[in-house]
Protein backbone atom coordinates (compact mmCIF):
# COMPACT_ATOMS: atom_id res chain seq x y z
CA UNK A 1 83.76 72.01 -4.38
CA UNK A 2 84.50 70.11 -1.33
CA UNK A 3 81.84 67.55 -0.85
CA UNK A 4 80.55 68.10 2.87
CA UNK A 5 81.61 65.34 5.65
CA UNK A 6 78.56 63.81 6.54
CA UNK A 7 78.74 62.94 10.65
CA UNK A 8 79.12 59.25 11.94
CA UNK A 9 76.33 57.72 13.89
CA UNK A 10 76.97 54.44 15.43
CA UNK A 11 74.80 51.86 17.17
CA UNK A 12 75.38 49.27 19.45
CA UNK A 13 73.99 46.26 18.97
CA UNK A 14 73.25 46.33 22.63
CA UNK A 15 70.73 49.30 22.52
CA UNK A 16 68.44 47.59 19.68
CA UNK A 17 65.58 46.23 21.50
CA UNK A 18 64.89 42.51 19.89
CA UNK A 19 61.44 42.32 18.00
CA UNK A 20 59.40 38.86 16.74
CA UNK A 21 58.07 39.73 13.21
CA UNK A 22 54.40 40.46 13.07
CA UNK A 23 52.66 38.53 10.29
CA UNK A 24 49.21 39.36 8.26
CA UNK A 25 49.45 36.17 7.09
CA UNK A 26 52.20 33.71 7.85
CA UNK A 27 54.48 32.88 6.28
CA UNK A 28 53.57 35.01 3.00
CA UNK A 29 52.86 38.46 3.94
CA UNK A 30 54.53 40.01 6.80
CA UNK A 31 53.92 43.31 8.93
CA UNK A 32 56.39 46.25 8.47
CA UNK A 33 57.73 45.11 5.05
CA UNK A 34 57.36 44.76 1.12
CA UNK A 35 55.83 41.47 -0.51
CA UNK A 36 55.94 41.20 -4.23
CA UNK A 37 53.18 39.04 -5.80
CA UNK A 38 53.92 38.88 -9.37
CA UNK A 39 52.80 36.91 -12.39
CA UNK A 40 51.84 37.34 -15.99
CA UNK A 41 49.16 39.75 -16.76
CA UNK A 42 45.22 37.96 -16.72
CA UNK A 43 47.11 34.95 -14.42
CA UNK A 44 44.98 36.09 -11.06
CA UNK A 45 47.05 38.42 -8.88
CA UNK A 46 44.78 41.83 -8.96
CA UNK A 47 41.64 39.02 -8.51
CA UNK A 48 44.03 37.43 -5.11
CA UNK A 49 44.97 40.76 -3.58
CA UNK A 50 40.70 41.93 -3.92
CA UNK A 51 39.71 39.02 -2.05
CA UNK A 52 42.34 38.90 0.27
CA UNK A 53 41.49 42.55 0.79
CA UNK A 54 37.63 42.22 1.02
CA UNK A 55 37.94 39.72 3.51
CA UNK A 56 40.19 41.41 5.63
CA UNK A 57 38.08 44.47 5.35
CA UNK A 58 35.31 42.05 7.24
CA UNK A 59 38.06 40.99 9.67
CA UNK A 60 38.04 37.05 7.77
CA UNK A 61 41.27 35.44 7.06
CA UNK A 62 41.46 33.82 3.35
CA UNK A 63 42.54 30.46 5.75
CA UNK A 64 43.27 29.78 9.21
CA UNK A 65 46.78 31.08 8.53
CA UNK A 66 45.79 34.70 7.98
CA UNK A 67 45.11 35.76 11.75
CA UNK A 68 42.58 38.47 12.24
CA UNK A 69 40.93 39.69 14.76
CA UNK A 70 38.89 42.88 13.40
CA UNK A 71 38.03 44.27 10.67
CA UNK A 72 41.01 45.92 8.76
CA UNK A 73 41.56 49.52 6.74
CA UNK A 74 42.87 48.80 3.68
CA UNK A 75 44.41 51.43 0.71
CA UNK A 76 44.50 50.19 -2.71
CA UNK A 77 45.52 51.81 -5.52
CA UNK A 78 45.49 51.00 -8.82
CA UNK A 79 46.64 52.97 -12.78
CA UNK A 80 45.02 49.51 -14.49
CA UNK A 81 41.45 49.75 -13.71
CA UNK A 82 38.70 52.10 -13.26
CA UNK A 83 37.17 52.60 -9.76
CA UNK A 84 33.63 52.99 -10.70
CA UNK A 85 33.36 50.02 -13.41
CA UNK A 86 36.06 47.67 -12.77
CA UNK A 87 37.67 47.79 -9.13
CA UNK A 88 34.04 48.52 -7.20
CA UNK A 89 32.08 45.58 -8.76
CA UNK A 90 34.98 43.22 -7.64
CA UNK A 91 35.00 44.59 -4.37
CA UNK A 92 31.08 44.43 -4.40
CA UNK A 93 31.46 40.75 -5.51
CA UNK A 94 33.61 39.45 -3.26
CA UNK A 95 31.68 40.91 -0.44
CA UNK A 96 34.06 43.41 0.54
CA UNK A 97 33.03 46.35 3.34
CA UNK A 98 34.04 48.95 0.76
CA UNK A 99 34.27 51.95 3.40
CA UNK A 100 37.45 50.24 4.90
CA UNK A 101 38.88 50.36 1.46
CA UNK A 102 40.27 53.52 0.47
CA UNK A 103 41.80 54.94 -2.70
CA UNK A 104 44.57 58.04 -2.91
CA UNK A 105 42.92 60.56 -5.01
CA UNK A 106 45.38 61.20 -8.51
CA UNK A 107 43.35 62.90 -10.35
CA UNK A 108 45.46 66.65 -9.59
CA UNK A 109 49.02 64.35 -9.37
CA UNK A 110 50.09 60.79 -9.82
CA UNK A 111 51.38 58.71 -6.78
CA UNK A 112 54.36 57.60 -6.47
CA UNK A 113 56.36 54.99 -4.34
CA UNK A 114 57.92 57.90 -2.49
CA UNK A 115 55.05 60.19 -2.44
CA UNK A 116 54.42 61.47 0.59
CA UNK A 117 51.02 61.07 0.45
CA UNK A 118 51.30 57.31 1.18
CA UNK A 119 52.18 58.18 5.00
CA UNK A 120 49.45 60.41 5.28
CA UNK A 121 47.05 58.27 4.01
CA UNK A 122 48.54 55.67 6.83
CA UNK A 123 48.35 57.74 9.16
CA UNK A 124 44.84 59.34 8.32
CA UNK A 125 43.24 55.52 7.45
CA UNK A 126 45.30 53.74 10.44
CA UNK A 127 45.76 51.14 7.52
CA UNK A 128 47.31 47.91 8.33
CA UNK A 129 47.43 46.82 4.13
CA UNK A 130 48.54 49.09 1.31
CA UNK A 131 48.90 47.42 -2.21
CA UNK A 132 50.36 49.24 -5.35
CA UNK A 133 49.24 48.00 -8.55
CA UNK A 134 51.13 47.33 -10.81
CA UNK A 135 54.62 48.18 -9.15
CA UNK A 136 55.54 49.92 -12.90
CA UNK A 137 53.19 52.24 -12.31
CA UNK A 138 53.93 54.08 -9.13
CA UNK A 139 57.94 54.46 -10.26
CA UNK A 140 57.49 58.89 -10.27
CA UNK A 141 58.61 60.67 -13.31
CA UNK A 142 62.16 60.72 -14.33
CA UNK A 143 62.66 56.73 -12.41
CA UNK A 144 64.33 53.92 -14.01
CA UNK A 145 63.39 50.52 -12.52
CA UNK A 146 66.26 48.81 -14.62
CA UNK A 147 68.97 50.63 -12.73
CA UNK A 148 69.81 49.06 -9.35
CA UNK A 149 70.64 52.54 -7.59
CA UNK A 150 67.12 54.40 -8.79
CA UNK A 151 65.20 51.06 -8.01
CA UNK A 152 67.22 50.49 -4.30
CA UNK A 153 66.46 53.82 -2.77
CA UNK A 154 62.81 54.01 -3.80
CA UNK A 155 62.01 50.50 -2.10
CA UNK A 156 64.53 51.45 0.49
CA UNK A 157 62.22 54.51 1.36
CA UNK A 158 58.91 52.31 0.84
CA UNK A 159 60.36 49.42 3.21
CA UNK A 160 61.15 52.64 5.93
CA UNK A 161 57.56 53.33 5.48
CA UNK A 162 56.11 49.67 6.37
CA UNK A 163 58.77 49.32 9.19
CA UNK A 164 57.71 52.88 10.89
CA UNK A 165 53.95 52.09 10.59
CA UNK A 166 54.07 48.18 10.94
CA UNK A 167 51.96 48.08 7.15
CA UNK A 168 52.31 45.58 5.40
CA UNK A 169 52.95 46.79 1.79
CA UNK A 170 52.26 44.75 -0.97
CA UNK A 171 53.74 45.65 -4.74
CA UNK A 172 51.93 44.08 -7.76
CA UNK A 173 54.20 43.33 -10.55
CA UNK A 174 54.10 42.01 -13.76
CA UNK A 175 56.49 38.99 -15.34
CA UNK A 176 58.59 40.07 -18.36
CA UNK A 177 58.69 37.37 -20.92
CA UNK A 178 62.37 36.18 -20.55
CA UNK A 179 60.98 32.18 -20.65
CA UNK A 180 63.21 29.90 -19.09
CA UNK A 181 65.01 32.16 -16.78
CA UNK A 182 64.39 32.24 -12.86
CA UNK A 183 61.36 33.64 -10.95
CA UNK A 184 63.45 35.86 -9.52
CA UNK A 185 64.84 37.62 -12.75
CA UNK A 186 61.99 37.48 -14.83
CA UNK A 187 60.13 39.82 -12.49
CA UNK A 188 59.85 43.61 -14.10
CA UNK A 189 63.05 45.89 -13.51
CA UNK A 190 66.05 45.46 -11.32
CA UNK A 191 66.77 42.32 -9.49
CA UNK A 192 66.45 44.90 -6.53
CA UNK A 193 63.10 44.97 -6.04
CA UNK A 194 63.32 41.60 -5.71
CA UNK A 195 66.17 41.91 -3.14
CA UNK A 196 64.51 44.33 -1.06
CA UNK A 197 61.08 42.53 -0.81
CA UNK A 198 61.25 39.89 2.89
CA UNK A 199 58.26 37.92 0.48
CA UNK A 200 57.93 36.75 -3.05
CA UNK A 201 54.88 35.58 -4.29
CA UNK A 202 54.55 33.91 -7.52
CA UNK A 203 50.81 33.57 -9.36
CA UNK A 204 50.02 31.51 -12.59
CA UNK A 205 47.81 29.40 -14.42
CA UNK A 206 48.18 25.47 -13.93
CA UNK A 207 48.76 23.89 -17.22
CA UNK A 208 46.13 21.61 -18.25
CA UNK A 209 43.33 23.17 -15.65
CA UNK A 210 41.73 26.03 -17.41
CA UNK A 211 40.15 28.00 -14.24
CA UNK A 212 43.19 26.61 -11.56
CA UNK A 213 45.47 29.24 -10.52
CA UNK A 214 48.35 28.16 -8.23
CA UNK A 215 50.44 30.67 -5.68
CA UNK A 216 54.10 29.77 -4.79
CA UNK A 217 56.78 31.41 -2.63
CA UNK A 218 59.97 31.72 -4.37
CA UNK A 219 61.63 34.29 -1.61
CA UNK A 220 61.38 34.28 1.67
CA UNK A 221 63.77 35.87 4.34
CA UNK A 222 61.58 35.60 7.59
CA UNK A 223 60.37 31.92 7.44
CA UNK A 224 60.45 28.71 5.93
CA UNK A 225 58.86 29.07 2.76
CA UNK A 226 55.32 28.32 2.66
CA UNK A 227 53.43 25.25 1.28
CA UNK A 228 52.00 26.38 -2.41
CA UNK A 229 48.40 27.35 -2.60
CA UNK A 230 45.31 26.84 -4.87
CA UNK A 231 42.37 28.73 -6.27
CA UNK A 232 39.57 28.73 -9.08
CA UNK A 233 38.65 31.38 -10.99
CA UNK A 234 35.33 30.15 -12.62
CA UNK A 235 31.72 32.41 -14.12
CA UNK A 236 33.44 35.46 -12.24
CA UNK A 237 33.77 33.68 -8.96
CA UNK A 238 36.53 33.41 -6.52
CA UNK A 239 36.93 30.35 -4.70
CA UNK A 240 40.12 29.45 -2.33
CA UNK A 241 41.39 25.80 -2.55
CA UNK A 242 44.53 26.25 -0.14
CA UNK A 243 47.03 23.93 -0.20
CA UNK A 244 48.46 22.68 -3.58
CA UNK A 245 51.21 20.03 -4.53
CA UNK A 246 53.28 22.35 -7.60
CA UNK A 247 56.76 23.90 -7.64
CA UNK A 248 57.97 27.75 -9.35
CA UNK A 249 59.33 25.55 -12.12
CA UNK A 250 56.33 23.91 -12.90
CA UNK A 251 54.07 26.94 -13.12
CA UNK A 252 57.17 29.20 -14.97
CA UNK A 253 57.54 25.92 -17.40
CA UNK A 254 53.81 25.62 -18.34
CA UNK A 255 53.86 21.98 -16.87
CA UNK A 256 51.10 20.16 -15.20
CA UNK A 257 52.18 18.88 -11.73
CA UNK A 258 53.74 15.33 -11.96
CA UNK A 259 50.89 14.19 -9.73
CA UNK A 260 48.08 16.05 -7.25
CA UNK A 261 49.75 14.94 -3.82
CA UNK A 262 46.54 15.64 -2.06
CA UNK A 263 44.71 13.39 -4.36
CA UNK A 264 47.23 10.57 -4.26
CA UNK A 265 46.89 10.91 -0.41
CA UNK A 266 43.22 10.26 -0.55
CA UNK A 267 44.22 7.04 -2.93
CA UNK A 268 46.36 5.87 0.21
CA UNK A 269 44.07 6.03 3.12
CA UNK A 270 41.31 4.69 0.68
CA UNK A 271 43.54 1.60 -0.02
CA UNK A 272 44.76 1.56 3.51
CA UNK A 273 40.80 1.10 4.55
CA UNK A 274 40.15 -1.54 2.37
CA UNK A 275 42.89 -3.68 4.64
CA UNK A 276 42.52 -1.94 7.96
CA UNK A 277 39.49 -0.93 10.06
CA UNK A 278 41.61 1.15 12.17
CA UNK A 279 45.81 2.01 11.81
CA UNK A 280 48.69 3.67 14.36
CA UNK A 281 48.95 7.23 12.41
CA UNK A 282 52.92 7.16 12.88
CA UNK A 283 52.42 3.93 10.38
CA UNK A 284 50.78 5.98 8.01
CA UNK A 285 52.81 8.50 7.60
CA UNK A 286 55.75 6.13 6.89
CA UNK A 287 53.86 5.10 4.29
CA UNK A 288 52.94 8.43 3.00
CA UNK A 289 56.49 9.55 3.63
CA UNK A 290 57.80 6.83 1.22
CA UNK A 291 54.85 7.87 -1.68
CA UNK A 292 56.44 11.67 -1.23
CA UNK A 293 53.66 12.60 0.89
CA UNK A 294 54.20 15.33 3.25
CA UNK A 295 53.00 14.64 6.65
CA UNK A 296 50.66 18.01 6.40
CA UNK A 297 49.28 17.28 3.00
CA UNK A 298 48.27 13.45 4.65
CA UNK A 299 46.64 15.84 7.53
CA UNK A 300 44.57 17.35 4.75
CA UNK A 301 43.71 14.21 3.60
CA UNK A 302 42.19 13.16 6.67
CA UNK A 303 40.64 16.28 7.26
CA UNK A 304 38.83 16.14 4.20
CA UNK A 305 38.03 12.55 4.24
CA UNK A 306 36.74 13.21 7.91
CA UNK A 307 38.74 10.38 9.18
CA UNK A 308 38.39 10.43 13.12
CA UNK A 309 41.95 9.84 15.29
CA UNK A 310 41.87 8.36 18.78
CA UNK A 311 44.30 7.86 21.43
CA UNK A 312 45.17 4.45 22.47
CA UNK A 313 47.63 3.59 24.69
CA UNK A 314 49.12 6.94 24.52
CA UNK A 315 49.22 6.18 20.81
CA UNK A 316 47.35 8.05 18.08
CA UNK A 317 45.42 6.12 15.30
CA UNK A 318 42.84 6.64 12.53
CA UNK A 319 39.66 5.14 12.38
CA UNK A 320 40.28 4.59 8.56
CA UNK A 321 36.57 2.25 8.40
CA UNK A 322 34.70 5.46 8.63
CA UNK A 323 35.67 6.48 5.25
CA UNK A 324 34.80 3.50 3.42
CA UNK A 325 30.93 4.71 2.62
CA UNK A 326 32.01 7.71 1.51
């Protein structure tokens, strides 16, 4: 049988209209695409995406990097958990607005990634956030996520779905247990769920700090890649720490960070104020610079330290005796 000609379709560059990419929160989760947060099972993801999610259902950032600016419908759906016991108490907990927060009833038929009651449920909700979890679960019958065509043209049809809608979809996955291998291959299935996702979003356990739970970007295609993030998981609460000084390989390779940056930043400006009642802040963060001490994670220093800056001379400095009571 002759296989039937399929027509060609060209189109100029010229007639695309140039877009900025929307972000939910920058430079992690973007609008109109797939982010993968993955990590091993009990390391914290499920517990990140329901407070990111209750939050945003109260129109609240998780940090001054997640712009909102009302609240936000939200679909989440879940094969892991039960509603009524498990996923409604968290919600509950984390002081989430649980009638922005909807759930695709499976009860008659599963959901899949290309079922079309995801766009429906977009449409119907006006959701801005839909999260699968886990990504294994939501693969349809007969699907394969270890072979790179099956895997491609399901995402492919999910990433359609963001872009037409402007949701940002996020896919929960699990790690396999290939230690020593890359972030990017030890993630469940094809590498192509990996290629397809514009964000990668890695979530472990810090060695050495039982309820610490760090979050690093190991892909991004949009942006530079964000600074690594911080929180505790402690007596069933949820609190953020932001920033964090600890690389994919350290939280793959079970090692404690070489050193807290943030902390050894604090040491600086405390030793600095033992010397100097007040210091030009372009001197400081030479300093810093030569301790490998990012200029931001200094800023966060300061900030917590509540060191005051004033302009002198149209030059900045820090009033670094302020901090020497504390």
């Amino acid at each position: 049988m002759e296989e039937q000609k399929t027509e060609l379709k060209l189109i100029r560059m010229s007639e695309v209209q140039s877009q900025e990419i929307e972000w939910l929160w920058y430079p992690f989760i973007p609008y109109g695409k797939l982010t993968i947060i993955q990590g091993d099972p009990g390391e914290g993801k499920t517990t990140l995406v329901l407070n990111i999610a209750s939050k945003l259902s109260n129109g609240i950032g998780i940090d001054e990097t997640m712009q909102v600016s009302e609240p936000m419908n939200i679909i989440y759906q879940t094969a892991e958990d039960g509603l009524a016991d498990t996923v409604k108490p968290r919600l509950e907990t984390a002081g989430a607005d649980c009638e922005r927060i909807a759930v695709i009833d499976e009860s008659e038929k599963s959901l899949s990634m290309v079922d079309e009651r995801l766009e429906e449920a977009i449409l119907k909700t006006n959701a801005r956030l839909l999260i699968l979890d886990p990504i294994q679960a939501y693969l349809g019958g007969g699907m394969d996520m270890n072979r790179a065509n099956e895997a491609r043209d399901m995402t492919k049809k999910l990433g359609l779905l963001a872009e037409k809608y402007k949701c940002a979809i996020l896919l929960i996955g699990h790690m396999n247990k290939a230690a020593g291998n890359k972030a990017a291959y030890r993630g469940m299935g094809s590498i192509d769920f990996f290629a397809v996702a514009r964000s990668v979003l890695l979530v472990g356990r810090v060695e050495g700090q039982l309820n610490t739970r760090a979050v690093v970007q190991i892909k991004n295609n949009l942006a530079p890649f964000g600074h690594s993030k911080a929180f505790e998981l402690e007596d069933g609460g949820f609190h953020w720490g932001g920033d964090y000084e600890i690389t994919a390989d350290e939280l793959l390779g079970g090692f404690a960070p070489k050193v807290n940056k943030l902390e050894q930043a604090k040491q600086l400006l405390q030793e600095l104020a033992e010397t100097n009642r007040i210091m030009q802040s372009n001197e400081i963060f030479n300093l810093a610079d030569k301790e490998g001490i990012s200029k931001r994670t200094l800023e966060n220093a300061k900030k917590e330290m509540c060191i005051r800056a004033k302009k002198i001379n149209n030059s900045w400095y820090w009033e670094l005796d302020k901090i020497k009571s504390q």
